[in-house]
N, C-alpha and C. Protein backbone atom coordinates (compact mmCIF):
# COMPACT_ATOMS: atom_id res chain seq x y z
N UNK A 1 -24.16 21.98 -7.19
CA UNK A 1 -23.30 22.74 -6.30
C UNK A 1 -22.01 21.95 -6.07
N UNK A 2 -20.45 22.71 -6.36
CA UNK A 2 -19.65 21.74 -5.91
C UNK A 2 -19.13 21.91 -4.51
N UNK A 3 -18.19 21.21 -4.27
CA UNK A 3 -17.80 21.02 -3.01
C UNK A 3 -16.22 21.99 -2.23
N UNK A 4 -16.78 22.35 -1.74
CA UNK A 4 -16.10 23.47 -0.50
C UNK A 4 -14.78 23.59 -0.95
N UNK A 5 -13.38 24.24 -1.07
CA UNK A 5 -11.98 24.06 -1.08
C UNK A 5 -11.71 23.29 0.14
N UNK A 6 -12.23 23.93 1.15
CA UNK A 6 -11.26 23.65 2.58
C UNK A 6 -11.21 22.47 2.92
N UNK A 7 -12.57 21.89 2.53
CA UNK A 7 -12.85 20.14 2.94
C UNK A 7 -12.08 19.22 1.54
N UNK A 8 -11.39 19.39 0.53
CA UNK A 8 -10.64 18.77 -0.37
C UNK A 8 -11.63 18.13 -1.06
N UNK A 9 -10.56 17.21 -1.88
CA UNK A 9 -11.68 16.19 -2.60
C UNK A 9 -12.09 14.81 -1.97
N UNK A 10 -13.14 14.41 -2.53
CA UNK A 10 -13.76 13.27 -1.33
C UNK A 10 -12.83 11.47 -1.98
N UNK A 11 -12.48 11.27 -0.82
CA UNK A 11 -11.96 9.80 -1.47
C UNK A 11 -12.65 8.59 -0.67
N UNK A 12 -13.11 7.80 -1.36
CA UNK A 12 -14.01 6.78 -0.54
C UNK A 12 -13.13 5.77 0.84
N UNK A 13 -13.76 5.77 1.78
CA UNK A 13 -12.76 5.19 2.70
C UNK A 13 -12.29 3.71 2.27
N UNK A 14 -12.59 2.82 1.20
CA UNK A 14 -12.19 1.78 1.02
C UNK A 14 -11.08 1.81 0.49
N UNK A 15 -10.42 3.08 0.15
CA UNK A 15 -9.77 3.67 -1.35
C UNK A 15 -8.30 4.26 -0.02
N UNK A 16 -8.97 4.59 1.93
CA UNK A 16 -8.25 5.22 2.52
C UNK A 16 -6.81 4.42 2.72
N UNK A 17 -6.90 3.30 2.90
CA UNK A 17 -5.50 2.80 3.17
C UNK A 17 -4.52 2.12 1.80
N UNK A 18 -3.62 3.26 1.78
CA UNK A 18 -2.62 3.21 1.12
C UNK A 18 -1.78 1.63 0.67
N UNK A 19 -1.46 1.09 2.45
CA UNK A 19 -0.41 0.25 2.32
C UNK A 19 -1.23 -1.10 2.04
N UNK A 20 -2.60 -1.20 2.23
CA UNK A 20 -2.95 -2.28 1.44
C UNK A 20 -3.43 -2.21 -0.25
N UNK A 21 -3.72 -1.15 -0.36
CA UNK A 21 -4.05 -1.23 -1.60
C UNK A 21 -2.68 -1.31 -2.63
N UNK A 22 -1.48 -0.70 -2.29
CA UNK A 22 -0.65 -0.91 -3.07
C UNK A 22 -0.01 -2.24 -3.08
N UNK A 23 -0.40 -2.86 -2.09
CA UNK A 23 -0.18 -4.41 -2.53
C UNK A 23 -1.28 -5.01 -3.20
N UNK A 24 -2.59 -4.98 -3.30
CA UNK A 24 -3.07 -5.67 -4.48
C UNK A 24 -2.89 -5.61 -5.58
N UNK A 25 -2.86 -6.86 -6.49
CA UNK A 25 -2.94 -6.85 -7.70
C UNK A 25 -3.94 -6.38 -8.30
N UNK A 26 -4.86 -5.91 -8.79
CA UNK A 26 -5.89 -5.28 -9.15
C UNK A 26 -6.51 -4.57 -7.95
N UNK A 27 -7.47 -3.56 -8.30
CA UNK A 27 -7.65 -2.78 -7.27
C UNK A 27 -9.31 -2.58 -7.68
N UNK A 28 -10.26 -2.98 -6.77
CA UNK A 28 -12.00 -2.93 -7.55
C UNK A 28 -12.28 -1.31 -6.48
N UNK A 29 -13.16 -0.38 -7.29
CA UNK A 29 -13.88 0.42 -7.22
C UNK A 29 -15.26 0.51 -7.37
N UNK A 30 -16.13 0.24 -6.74
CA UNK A 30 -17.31 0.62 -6.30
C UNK A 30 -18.11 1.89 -6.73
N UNK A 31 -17.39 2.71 -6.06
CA UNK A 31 -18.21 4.17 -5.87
C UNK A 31 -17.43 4.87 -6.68
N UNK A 32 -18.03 5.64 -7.82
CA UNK A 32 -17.77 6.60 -9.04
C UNK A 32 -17.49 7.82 -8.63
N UNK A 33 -18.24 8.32 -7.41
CA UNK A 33 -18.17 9.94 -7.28
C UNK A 33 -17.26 9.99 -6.48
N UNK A 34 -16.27 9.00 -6.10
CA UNK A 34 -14.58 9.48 -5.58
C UNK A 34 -13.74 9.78 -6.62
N UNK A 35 -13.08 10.81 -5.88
CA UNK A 35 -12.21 10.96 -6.78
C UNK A 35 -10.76 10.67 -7.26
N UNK A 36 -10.07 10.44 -8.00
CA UNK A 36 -8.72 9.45 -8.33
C UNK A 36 -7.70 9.93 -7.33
N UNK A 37 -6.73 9.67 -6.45
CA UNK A 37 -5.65 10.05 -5.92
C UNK A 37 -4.43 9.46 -6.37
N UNK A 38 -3.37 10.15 -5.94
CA UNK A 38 -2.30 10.79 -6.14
C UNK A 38 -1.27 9.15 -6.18
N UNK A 39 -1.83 8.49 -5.56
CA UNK A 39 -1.01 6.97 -5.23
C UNK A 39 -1.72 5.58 -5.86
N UNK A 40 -2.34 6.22 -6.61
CA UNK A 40 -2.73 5.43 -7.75
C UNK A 40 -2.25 5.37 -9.33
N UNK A 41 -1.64 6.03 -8.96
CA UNK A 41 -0.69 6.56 -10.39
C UNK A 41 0.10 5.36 -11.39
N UNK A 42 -0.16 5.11 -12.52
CA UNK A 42 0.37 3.80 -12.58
C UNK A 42 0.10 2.88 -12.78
N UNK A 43 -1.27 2.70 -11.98
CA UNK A 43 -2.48 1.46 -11.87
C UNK A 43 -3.33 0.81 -12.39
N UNK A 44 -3.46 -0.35 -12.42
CA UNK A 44 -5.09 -0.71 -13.02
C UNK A 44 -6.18 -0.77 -12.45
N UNK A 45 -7.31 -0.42 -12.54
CA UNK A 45 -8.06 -0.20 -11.64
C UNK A 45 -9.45 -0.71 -12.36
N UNK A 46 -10.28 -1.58 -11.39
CA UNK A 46 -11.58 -2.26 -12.25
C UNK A 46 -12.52 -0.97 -11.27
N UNK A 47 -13.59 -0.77 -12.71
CA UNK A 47 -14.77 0.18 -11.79
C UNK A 47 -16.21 0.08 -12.30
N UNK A 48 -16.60 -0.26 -11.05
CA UNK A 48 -18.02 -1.24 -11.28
C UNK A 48 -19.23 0.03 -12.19
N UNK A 49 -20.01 -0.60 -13.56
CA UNK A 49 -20.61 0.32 -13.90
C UNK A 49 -21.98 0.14 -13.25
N UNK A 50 -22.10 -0.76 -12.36
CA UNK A 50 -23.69 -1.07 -12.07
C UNK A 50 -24.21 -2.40 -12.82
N UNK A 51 -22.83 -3.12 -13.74
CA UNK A 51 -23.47 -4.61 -14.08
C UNK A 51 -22.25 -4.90 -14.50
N UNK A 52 -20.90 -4.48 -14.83
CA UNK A 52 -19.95 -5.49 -14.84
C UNK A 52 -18.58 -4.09 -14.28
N UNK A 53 -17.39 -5.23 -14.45
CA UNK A 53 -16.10 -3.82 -13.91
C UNK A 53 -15.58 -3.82 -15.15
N UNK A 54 -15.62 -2.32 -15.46
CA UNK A 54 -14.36 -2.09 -16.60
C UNK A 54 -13.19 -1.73 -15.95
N UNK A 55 -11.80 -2.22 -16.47
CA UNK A 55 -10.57 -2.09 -16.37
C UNK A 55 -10.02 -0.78 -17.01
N UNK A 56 -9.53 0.04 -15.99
CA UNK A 56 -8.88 1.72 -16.62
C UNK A 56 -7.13 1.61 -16.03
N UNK A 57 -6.49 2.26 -16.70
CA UNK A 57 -5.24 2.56 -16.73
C UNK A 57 -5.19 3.95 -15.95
N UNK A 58 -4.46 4.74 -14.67
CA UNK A 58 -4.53 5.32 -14.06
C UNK A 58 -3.55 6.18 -14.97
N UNK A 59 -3.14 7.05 -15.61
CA UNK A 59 -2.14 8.03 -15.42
C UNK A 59 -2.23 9.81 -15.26
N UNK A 60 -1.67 10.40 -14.81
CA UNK A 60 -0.80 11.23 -14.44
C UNK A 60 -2.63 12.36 -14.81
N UNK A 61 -2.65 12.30 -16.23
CA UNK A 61 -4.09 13.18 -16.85
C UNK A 61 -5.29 13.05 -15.94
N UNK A 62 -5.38 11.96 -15.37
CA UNK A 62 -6.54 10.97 -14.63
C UNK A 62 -6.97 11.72 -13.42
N UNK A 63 -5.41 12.10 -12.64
CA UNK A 63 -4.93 12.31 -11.30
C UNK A 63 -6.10 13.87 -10.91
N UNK A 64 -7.32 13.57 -9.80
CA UNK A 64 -8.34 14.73 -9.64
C UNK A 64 -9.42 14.69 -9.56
N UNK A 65 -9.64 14.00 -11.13
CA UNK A 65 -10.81 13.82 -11.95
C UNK A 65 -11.70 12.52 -10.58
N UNK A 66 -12.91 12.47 -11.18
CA UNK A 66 -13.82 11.65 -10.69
C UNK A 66 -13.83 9.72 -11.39
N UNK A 67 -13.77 8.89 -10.80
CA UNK A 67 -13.87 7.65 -11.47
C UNK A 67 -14.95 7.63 -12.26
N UNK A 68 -16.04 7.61 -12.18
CA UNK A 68 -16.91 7.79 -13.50
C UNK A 68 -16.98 8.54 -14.16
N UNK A 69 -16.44 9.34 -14.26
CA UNK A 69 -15.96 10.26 -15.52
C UNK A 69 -15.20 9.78 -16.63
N UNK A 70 -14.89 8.47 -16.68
CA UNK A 70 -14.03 7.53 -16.97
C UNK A 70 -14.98 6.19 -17.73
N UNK A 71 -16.15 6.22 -17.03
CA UNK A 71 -16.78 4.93 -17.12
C UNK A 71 -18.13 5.29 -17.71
N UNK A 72 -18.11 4.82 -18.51
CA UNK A 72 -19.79 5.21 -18.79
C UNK A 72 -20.89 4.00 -18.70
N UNK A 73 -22.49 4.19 -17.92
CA UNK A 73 -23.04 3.46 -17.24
C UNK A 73 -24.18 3.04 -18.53
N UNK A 74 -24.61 4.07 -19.56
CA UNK A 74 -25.10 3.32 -20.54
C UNK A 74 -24.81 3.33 -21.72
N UNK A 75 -25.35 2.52 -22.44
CA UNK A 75 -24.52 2.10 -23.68
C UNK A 75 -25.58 2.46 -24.85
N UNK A 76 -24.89 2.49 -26.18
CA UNK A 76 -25.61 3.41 -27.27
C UNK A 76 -25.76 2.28 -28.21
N UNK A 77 -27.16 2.29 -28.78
CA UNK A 77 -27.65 0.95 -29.83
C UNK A 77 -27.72 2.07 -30.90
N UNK A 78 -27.44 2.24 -32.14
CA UNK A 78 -28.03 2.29 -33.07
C UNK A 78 -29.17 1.25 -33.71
N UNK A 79 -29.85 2.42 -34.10
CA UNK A 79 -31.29 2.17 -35.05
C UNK A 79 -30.59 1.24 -36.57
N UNK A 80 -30.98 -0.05 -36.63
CA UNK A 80 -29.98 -0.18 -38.09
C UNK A 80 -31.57 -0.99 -38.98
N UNK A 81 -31.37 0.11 -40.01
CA UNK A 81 -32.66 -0.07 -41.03
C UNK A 81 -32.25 -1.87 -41.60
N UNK A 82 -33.13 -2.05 -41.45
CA UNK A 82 -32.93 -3.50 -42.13
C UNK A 82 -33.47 -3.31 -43.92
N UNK A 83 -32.55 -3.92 -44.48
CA UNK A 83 -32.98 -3.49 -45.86
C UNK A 83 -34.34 -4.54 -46.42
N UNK A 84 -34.87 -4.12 -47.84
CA UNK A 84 -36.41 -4.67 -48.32
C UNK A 84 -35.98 -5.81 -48.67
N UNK A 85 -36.50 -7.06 -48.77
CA UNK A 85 -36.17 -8.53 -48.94
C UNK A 85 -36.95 -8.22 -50.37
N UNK A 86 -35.75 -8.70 -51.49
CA UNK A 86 -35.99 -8.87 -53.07
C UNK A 86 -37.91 -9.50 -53.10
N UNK A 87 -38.41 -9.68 -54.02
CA UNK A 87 -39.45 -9.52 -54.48
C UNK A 87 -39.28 -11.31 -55.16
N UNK A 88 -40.05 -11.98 -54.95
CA UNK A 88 -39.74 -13.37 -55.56
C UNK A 88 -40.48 -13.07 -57.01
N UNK A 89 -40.01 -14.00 -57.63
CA UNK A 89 -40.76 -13.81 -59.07
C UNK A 89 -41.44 -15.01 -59.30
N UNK A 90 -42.55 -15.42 -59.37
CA UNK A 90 -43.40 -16.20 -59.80
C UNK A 90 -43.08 -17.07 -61.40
């Protein structure tokens, strides 16, 4: 179910004050299901996947969307056949 028009989109309160965040040099994100705002535009932004921060570039396309939509939390192994070890010859 998504979320209401009238109540907007949700932005995490760590994310609420403007005039400090635009003075840090890097900016860490926590929580994935906020969503990117408007004064981040521009930015680099680290966002925790649950075991390390990846570093994202904020622009303009970004601006709406959800931070983990951005980040992905698991990672893909391929199956890699190991080939037959030659045959010794006696």
């Amino acid at each position: 179910m998504s979320r209401s028009q009238w109540k907007g989109c949700f932005i995490s309160r760590s994310l609420l004050n403007e005039k400090k965040i635009l003075k840090k040099k890097e900016i860490i994100v926590r929580d994935r299901h906020s969503s990117i705002p408007l004064f981040l535009l521009g930015k680099y932004v680290s966002i925790y996947t649950g075991r390390v921060f990846i570093r994202i570039y904020i622009s303009r396309e970004k601006i709406g969307f959800k931070f983990g939509d951005f980040v992905f939390t698991r990672r893909h192994n391929k199956k890699v056949k190991k080939s037959p070890k030659p045959k010794k010859k006696k």
